[in-house]
N, C-alpha and C. Protein backbone atom coordinates (compact mmCIF):
# COMPACT_ATOMS: atom_id res chain seq x y z
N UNK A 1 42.09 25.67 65.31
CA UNK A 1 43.05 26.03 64.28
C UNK A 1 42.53 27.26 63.54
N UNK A 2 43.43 28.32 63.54
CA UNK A 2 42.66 29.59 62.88
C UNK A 2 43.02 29.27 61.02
N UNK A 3 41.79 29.80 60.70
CA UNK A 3 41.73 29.90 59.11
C UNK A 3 42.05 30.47 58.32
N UNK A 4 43.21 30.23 57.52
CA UNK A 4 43.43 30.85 56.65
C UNK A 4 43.50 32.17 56.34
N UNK A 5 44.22 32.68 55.54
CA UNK A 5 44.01 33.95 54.92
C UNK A 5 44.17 34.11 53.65
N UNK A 6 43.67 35.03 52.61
CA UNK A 6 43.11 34.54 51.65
C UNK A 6 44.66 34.68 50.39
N UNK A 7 45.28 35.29 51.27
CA UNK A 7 47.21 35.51 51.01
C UNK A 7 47.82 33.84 51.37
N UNK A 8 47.25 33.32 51.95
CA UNK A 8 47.76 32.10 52.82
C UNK A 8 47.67 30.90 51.65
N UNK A 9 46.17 30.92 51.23
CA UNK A 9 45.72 30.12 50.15
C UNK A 9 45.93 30.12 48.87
N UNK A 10 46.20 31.70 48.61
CA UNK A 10 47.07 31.93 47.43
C UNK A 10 49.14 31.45 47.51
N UNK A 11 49.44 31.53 48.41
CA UNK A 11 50.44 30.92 49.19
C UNK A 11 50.57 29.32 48.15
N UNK A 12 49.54 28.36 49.01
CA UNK A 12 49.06 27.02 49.34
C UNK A 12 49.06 26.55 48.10
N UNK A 13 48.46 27.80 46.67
CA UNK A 13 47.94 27.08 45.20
C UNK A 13 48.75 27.22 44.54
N UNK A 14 49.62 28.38 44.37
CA UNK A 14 50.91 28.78 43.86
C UNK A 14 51.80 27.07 44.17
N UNK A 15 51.95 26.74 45.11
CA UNK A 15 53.16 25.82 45.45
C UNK A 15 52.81 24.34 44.80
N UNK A 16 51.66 24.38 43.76
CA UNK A 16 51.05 23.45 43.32
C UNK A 16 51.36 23.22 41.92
N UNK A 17 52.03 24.47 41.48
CA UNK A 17 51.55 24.96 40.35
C UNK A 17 53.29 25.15 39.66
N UNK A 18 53.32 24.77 38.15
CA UNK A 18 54.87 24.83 37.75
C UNK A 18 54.91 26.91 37.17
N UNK A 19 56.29 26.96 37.57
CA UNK A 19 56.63 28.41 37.57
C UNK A 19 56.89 28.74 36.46
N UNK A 20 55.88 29.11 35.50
CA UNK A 20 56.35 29.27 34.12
C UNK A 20 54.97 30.64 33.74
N UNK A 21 55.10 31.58 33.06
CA UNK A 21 54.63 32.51 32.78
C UNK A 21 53.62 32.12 32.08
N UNK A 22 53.27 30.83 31.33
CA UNK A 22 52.44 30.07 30.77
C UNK A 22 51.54 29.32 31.29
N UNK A 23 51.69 29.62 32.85
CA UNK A 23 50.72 29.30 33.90
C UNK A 23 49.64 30.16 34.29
N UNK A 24 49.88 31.01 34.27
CA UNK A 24 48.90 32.35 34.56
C UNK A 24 47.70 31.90 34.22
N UNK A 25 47.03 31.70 33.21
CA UNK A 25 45.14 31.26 33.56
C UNK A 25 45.09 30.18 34.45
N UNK A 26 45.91 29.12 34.39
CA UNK A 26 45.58 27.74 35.00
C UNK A 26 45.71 28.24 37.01
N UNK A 27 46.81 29.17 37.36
CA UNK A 27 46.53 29.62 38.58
C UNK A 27 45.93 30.52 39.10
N UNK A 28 45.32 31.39 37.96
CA UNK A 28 44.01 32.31 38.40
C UNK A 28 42.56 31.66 38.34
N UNK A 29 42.54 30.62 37.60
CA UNK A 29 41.29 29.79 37.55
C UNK A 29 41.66 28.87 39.12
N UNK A 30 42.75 28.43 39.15
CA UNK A 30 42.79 27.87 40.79
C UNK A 30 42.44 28.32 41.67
N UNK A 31 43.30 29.96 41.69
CA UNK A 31 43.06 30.98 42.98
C UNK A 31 41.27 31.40 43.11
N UNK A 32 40.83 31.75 41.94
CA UNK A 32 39.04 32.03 41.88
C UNK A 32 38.60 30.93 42.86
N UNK A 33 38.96 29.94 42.36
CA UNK A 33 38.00 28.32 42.53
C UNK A 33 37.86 28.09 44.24
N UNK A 34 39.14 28.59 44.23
CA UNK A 34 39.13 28.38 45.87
C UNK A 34 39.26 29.26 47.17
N UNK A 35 39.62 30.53 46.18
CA UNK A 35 39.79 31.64 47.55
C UNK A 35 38.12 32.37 46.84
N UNK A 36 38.06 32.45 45.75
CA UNK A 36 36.47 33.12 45.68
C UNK A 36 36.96 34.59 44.88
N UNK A 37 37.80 34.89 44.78
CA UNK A 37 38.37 36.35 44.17
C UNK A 37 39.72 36.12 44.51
N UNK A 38 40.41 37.10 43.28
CA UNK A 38 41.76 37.01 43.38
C UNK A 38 42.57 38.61 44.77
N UNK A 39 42.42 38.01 45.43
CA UNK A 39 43.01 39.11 46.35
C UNK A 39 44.25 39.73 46.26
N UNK A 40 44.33 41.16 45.95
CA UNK A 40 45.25 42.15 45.69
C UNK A 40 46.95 41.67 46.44
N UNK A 41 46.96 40.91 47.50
CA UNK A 41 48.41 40.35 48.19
C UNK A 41 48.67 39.03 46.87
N UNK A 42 47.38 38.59 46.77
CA UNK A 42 47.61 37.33 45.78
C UNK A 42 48.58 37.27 44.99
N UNK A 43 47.65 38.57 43.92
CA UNK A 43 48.18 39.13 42.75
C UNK A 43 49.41 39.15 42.53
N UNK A 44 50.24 39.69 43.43
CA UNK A 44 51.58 40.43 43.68
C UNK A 44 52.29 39.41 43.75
N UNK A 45 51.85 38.02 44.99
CA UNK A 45 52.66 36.81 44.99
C UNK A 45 52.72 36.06 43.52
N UNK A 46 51.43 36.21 43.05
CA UNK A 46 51.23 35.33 41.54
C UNK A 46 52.21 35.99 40.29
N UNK A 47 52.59 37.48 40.35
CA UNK A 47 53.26 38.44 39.59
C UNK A 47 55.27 37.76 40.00
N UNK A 48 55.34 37.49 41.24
CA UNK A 48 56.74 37.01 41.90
C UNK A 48 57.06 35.76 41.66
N UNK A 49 56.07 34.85 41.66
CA UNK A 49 56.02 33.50 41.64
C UNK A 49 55.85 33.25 39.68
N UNK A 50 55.22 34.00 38.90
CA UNK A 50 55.51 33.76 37.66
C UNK A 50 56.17 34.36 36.63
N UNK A 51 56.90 35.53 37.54
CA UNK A 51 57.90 36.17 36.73
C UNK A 51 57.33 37.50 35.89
N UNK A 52 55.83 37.90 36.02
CA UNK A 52 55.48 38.43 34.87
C UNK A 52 54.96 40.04 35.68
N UNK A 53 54.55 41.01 35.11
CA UNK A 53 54.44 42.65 35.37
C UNK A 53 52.97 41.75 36.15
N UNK A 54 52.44 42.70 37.66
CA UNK A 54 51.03 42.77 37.94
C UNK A 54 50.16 43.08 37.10
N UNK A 55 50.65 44.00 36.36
CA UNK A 55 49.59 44.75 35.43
C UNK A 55 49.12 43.91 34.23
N UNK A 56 50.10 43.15 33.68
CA UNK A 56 50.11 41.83 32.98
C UNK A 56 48.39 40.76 33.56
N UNK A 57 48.82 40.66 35.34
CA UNK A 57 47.59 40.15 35.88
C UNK A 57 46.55 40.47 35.56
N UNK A 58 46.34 41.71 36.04
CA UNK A 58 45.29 42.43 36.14
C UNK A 58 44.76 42.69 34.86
N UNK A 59 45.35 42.57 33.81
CA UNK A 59 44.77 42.85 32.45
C UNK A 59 43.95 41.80 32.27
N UNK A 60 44.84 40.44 32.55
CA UNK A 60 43.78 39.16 32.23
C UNK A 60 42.65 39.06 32.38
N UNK A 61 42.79 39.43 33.94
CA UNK A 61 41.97 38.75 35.45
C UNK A 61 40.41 40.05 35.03
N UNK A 62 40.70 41.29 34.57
CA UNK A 62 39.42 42.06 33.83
C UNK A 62 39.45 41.88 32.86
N UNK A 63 39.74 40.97 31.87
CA UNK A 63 39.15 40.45 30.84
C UNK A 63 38.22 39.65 30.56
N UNK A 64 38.57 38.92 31.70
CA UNK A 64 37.63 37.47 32.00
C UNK A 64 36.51 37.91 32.73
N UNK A 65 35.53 37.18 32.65
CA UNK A 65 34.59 37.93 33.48
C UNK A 65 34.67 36.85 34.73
N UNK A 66 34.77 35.72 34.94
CA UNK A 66 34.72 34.73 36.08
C UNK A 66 35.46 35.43 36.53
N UNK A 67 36.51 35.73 36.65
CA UNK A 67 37.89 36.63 37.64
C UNK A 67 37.23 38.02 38.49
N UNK A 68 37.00 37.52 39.75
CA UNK A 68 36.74 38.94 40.36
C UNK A 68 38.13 39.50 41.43
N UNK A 69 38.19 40.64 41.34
CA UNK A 69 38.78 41.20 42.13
C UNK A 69 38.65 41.73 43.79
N UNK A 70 37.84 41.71 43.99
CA UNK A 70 36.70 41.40 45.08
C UNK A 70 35.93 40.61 45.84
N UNK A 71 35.77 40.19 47.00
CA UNK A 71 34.94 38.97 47.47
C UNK A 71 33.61 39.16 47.35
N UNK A 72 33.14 38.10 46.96
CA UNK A 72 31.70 38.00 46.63
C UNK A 72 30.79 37.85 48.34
N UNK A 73 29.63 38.24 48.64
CA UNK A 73 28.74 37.92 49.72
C UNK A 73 28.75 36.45 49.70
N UNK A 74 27.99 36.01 51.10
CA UNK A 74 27.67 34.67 51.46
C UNK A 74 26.50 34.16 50.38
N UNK A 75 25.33 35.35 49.55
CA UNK A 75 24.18 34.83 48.74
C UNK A 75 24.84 35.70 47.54
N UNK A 76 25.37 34.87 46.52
CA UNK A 76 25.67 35.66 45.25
C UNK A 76 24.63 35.68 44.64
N UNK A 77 23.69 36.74 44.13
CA UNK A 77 22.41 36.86 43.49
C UNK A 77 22.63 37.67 42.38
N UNK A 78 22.37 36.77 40.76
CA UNK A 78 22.14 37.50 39.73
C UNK A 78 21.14 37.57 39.07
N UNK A 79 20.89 38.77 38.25
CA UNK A 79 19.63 38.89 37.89
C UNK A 79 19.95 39.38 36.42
N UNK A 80 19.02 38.57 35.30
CA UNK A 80 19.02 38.48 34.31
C UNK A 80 18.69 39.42 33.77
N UNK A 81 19.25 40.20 32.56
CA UNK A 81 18.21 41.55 31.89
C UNK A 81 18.89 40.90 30.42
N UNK A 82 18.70 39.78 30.50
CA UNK A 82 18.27 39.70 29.02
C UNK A 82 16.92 40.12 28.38
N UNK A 83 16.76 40.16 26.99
CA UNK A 83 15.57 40.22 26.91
C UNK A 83 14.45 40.08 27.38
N UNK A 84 14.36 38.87 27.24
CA UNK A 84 12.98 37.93 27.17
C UNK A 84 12.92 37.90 28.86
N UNK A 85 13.82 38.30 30.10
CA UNK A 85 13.89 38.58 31.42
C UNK A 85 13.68 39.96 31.32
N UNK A 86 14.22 40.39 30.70
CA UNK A 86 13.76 42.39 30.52
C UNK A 86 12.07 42.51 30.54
N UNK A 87 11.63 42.19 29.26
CA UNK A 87 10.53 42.49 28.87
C UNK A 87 9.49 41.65 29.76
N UNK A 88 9.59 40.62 30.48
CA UNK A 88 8.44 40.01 31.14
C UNK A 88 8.90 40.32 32.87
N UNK A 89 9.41 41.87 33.16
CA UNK A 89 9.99 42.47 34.58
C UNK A 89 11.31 42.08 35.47
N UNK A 90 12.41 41.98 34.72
CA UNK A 90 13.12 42.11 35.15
C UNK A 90 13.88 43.49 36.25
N UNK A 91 13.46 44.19 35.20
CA UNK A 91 13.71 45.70 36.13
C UNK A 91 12.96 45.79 37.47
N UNK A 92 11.71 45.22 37.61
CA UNK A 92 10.91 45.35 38.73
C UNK A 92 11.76 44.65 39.66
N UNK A 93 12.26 42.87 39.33
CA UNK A 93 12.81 42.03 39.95
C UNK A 93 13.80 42.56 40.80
N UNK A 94 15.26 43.25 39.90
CA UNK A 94 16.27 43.66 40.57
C UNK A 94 16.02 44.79 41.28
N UNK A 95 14.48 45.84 41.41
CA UNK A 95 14.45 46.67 42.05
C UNK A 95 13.91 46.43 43.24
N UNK A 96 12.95 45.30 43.19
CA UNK A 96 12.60 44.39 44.55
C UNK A 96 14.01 43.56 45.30
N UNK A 97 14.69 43.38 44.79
CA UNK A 97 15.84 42.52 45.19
C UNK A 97 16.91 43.37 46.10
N UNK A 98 17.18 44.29 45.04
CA UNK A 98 17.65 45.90 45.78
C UNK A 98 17.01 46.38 47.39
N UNK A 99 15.40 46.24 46.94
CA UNK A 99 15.04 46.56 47.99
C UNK A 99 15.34 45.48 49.51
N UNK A 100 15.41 44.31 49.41
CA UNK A 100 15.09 43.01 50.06
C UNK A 100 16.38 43.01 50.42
N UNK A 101 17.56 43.47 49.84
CA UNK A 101 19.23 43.22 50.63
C UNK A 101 19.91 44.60 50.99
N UNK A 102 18.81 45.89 50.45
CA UNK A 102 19.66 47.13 50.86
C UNK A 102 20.46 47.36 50.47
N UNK A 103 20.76 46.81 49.34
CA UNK A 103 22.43 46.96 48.20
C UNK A 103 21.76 47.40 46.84
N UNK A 104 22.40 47.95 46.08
CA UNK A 104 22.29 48.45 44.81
C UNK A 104 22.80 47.15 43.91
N UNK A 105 22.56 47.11 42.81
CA UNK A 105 23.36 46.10 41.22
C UNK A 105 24.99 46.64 41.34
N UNK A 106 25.92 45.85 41.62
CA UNK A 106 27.42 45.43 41.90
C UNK A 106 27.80 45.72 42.77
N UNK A 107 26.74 45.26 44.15
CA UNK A 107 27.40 46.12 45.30
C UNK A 107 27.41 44.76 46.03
N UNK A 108 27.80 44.69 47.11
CA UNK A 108 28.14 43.62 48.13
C UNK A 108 28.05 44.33 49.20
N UNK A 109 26.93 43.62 50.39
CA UNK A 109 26.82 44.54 51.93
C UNK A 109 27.73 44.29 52.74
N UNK A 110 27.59 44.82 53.38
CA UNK A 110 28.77 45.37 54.28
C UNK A 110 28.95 44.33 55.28
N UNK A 111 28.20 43.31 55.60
CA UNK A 111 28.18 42.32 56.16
C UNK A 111 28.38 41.08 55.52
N UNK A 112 29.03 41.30 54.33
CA UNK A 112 28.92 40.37 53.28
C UNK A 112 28.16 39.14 52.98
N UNK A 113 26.78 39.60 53.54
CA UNK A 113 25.86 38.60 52.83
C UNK A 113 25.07 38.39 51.63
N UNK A 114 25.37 39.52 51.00
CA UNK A 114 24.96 39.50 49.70
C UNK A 114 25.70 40.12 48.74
N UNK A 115 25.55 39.66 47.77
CA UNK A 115 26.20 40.53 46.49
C UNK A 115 25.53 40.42 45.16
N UNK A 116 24.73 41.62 44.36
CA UNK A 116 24.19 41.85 43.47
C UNK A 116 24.66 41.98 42.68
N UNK A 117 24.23 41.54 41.34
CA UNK A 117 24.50 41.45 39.98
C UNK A 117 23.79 41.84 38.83
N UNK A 118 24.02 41.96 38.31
CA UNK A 118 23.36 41.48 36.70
C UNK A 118 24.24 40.92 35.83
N UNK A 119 23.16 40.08 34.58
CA UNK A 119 24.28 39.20 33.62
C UNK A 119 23.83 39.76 32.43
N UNK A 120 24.31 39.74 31.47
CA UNK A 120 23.67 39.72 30.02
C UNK A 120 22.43 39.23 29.76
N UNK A 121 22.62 37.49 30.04
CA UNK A 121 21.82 36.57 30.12
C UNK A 121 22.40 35.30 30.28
N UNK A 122 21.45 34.31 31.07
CA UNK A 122 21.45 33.34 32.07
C UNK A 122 21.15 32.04 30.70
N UNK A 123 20.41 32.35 29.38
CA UNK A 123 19.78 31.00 28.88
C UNK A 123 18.73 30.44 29.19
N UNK A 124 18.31 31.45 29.91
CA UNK A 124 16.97 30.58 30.84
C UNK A 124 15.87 31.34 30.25
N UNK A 125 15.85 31.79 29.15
CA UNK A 125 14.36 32.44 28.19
C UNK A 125 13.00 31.94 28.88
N UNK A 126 13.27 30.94 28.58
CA UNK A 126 11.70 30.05 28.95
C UNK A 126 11.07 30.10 30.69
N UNK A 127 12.39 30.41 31.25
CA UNK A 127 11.75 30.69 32.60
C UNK A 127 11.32 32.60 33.18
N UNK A 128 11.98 33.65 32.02
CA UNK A 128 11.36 34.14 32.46
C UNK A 128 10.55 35.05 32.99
N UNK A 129 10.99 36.26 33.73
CA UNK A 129 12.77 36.69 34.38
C UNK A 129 12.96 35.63 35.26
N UNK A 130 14.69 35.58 34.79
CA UNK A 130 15.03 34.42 36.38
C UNK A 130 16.02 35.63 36.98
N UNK A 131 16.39 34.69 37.55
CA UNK A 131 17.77 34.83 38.77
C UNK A 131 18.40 33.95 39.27
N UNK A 132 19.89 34.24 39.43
CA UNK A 132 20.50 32.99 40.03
C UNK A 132 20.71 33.21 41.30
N UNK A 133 20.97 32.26 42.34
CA UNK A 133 21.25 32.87 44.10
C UNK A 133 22.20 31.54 44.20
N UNK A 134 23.96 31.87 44.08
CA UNK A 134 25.13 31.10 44.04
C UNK A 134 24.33 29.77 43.33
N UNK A 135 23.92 28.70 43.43
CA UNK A 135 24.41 27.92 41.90
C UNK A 135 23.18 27.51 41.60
N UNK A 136 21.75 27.69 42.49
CA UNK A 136 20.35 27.69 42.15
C UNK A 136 19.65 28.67 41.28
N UNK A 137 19.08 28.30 39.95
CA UNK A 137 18.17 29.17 39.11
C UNK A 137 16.85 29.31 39.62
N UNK A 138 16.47 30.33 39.36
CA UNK A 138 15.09 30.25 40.39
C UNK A 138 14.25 31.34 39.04
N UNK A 139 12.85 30.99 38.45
CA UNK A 139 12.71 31.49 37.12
C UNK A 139 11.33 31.99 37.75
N UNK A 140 10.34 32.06 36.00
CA UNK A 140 9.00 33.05 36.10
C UNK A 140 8.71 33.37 37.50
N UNK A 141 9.25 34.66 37.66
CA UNK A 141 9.47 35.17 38.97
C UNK A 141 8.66 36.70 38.98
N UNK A 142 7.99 36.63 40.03
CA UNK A 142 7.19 37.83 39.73
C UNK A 142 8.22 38.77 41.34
N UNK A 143 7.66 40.23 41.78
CA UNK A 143 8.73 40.55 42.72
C UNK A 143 8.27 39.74 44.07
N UNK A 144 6.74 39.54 44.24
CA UNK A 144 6.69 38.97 45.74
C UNK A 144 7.11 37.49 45.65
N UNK A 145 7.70 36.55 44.72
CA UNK A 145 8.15 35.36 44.67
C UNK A 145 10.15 36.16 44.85
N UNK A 146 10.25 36.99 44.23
CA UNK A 146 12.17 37.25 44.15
C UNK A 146 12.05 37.53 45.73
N UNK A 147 11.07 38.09 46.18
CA UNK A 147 11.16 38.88 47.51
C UNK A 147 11.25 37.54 48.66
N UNK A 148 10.29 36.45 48.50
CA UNK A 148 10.72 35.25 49.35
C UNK A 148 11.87 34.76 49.01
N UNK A 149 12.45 34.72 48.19
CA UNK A 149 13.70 33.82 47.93
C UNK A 149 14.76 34.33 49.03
N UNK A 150 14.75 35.98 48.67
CA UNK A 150 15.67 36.25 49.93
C UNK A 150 15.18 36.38 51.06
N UNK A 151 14.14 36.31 51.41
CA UNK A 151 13.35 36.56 52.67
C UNK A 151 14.08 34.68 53.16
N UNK A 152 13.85 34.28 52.50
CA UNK A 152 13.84 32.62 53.04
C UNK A 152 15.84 32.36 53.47
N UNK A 153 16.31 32.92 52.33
CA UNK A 153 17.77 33.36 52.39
C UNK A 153 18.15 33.57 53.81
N UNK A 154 17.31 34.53 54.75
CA UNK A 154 18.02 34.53 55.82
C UNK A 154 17.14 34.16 57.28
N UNK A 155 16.26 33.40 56.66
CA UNK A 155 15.57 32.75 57.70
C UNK A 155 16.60 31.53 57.76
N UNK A 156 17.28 30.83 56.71
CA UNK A 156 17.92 29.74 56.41
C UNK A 156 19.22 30.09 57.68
N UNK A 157 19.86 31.38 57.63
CA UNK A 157 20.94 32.29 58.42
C UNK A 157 20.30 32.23 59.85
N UNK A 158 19.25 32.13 60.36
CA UNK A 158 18.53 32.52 61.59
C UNK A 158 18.48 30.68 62.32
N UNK A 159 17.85 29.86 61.02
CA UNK A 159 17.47 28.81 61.44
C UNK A 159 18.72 27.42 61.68
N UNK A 160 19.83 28.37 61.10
CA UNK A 160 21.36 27.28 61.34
C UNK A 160 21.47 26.82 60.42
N UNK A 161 20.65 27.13 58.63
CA UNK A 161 21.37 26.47 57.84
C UNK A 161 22.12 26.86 56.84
């Protein structure tokens, strides 16, 4: 059975959902949750299906910061420059990290296995600099510890898991 398309699923969540212009966060928080980004065909169906301007969308959807417009990689990796992650090498971190996926901070490779970030801050003071890699915190991180995380990242890809 072929899979989906990410127009298909936006399709699938829409038909879930009551048609009222007062729906709009509750089906962009759906469409995120499950397609992973709101895809540009989405948009347009979500703009038809609730009556309201795209641009209306799109204002929201970059307001919010959960709302991406874009698909994220298979390893979403963020890296903290809060403070207390600033000052104990964060900059080193994301420049080792950079180095370790060949992507720059908001880029996603071309093979979409990764996608780089930065946050404000994570809350995680006490650990460090941290980083997140999709829903694992991983803290007092020096660069040859950030550098295994993804090193292990795609041994996990090599080894079938």
């Amino acid at each position: 059975m072929a899979e989906q398309s990410p127009e298909e699923f936006v399709s699938d969540i829409l038909s879930s959902h009551v048609n009222s212009p007062g729906q709009l966060l509750p089906v962009l928080l759906d469409i995120q949750h499950k397609v992973g980004y709101l895809p540009e065909g989405g948009v347009q169906a979500i703009a038809e299906f609730l009556g309201i301007d795209v641009g209306e969308i799109y204002s929201v959807a970059s307001f919010y910061s959960q709302f991406r417009l874009t698909p994220v990689g298979k390893n979403y990796v963020q890296v903290c420059r809060g403070t207390a992650c600033h000052i104990r090498g964060a900059p080193r971190i994301l420049a080792e990290l950079e180095n370790q996926t060949g992507i720059s901070e908001g880029e996603t490779s071309s093979d979409m296995k990764y996608t780089l970030e930065t946050v404000a801050c994570m809350g995680c003071c006490a650990l460090a600099p941290a980083i997140k890699v999709n829903n694992n915190v991983h803290g007092e991180l020096t660069t040859s510890k950030a550098g295994n995380i993804i090193m292990s990242l795609s041994e996990e890809e090599v080894d079938g898991g």
